[in-house]
Protein backbone atom coordinates (compact mmCIF):
# COMPACT_ATOMS: atom_id res chain seq x y z
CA UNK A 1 54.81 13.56 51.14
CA UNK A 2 55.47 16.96 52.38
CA UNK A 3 55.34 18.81 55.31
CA UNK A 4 52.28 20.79 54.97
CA UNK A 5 49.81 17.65 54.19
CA UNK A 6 51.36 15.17 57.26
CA UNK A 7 50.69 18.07 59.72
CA UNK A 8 47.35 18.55 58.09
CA UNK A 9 46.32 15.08 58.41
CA UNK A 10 47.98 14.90 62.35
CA UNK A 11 46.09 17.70 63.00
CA UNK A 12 42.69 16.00 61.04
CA UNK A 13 43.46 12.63 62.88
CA UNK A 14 43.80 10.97 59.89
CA UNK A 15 40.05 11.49 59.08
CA UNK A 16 38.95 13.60 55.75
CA UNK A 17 36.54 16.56 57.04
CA UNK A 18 34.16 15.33 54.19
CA UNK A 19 33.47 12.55 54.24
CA UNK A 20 34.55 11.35 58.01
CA UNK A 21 36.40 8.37 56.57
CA UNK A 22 39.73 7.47 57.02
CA UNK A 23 42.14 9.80 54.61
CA UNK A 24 44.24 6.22 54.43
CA UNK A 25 43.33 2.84 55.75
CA UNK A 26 44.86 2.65 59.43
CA UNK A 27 45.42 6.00 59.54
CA UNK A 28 42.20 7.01 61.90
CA UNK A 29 44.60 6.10 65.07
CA UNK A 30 47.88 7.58 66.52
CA UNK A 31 50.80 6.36 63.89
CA UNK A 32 54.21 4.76 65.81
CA UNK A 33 55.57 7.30 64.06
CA UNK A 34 56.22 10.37 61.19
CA UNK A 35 57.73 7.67 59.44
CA UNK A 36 54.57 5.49 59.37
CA UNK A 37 52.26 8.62 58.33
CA UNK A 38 54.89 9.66 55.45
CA UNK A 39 54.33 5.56 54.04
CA UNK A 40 51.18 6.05 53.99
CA UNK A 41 50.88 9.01 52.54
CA UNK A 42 53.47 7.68 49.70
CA UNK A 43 51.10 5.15 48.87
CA UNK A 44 48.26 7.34 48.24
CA UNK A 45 49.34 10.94 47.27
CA UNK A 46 47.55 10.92 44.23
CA UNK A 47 44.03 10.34 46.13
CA UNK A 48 44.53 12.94 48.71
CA UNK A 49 43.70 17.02 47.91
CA UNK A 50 44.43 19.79 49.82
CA UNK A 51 41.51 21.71 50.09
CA UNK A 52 40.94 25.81 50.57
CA UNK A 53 38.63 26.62 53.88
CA UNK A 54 38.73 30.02 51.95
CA UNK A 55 39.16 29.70 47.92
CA UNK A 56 42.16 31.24 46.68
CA UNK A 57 39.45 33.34 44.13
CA UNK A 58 37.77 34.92 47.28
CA UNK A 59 41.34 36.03 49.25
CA UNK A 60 42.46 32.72 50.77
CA UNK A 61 45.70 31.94 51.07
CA UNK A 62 47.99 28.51 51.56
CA UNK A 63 48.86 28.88 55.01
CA UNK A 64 47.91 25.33 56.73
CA UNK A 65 45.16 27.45 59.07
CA UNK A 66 43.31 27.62 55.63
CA UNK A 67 43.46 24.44 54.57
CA UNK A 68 42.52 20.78 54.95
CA UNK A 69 43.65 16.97 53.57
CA UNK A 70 40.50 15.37 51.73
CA UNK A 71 40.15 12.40 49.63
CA UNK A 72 40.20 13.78 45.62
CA UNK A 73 36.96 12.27 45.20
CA UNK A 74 35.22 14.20 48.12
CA UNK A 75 36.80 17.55 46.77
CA UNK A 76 36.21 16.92 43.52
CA UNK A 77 32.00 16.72 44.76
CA UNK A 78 32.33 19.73 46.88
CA UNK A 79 34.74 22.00 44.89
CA UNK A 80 32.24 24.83 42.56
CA UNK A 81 32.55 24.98 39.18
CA UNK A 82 34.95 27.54 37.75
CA UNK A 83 33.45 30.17 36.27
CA UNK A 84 35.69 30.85 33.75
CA UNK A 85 36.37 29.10 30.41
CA UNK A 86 40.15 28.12 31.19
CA UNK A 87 40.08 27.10 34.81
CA UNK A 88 44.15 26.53 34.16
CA UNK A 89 44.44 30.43 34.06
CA UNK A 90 42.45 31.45 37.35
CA UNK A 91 42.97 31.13 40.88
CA UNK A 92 39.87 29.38 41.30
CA UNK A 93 41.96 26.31 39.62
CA UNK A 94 43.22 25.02 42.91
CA UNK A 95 40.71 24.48 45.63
């Protein structure tokens, strides 16, 4: 889990801006602790996306003010299509 997607999801309450749900079962209240956000997130990296307020294609950068934790599935239904043939080798690859 890194830095970047725990504050994120602090700063989200543990909700995904999407779909309003939970980003992790039990995480929609105040953790104990870092500790208990970072087992969480440990648990379920791989269905978690950080997401581009302002698409990398159209200017946006990485800083955290730009982006937000969603579930994959939820960015996977919002994200546009790329409109090139490789989306591996343009910016628009990583929403």
């Amino acid at each position: 889990m890194d830095w970047t997607s725990l504050l994120l999801a602090v700063r989200q309450q543990g909700l995904c801006p999407f779909c309003k749900q939970a980003l992790i079962i039990g995480a929609e209240y105040e953790p104990d602790s870092p500790r208990e956000w970072i087992n969480w997130f440990a648990a379920s990296k791989k269905m978690l996306h950080k997401h581009h307020f302002t698409y990398r294609r159209d200017g946006g950068t990485d800083e955290r003010n730009n982006l937000r934790l969603v579930h994959s599935e939820c960015h996977r239904q919002h994200q546009p299509a790329c409109p090139v043939a490789n989306p591996a080798d343009h910016a628009c690859r990583g929403g």
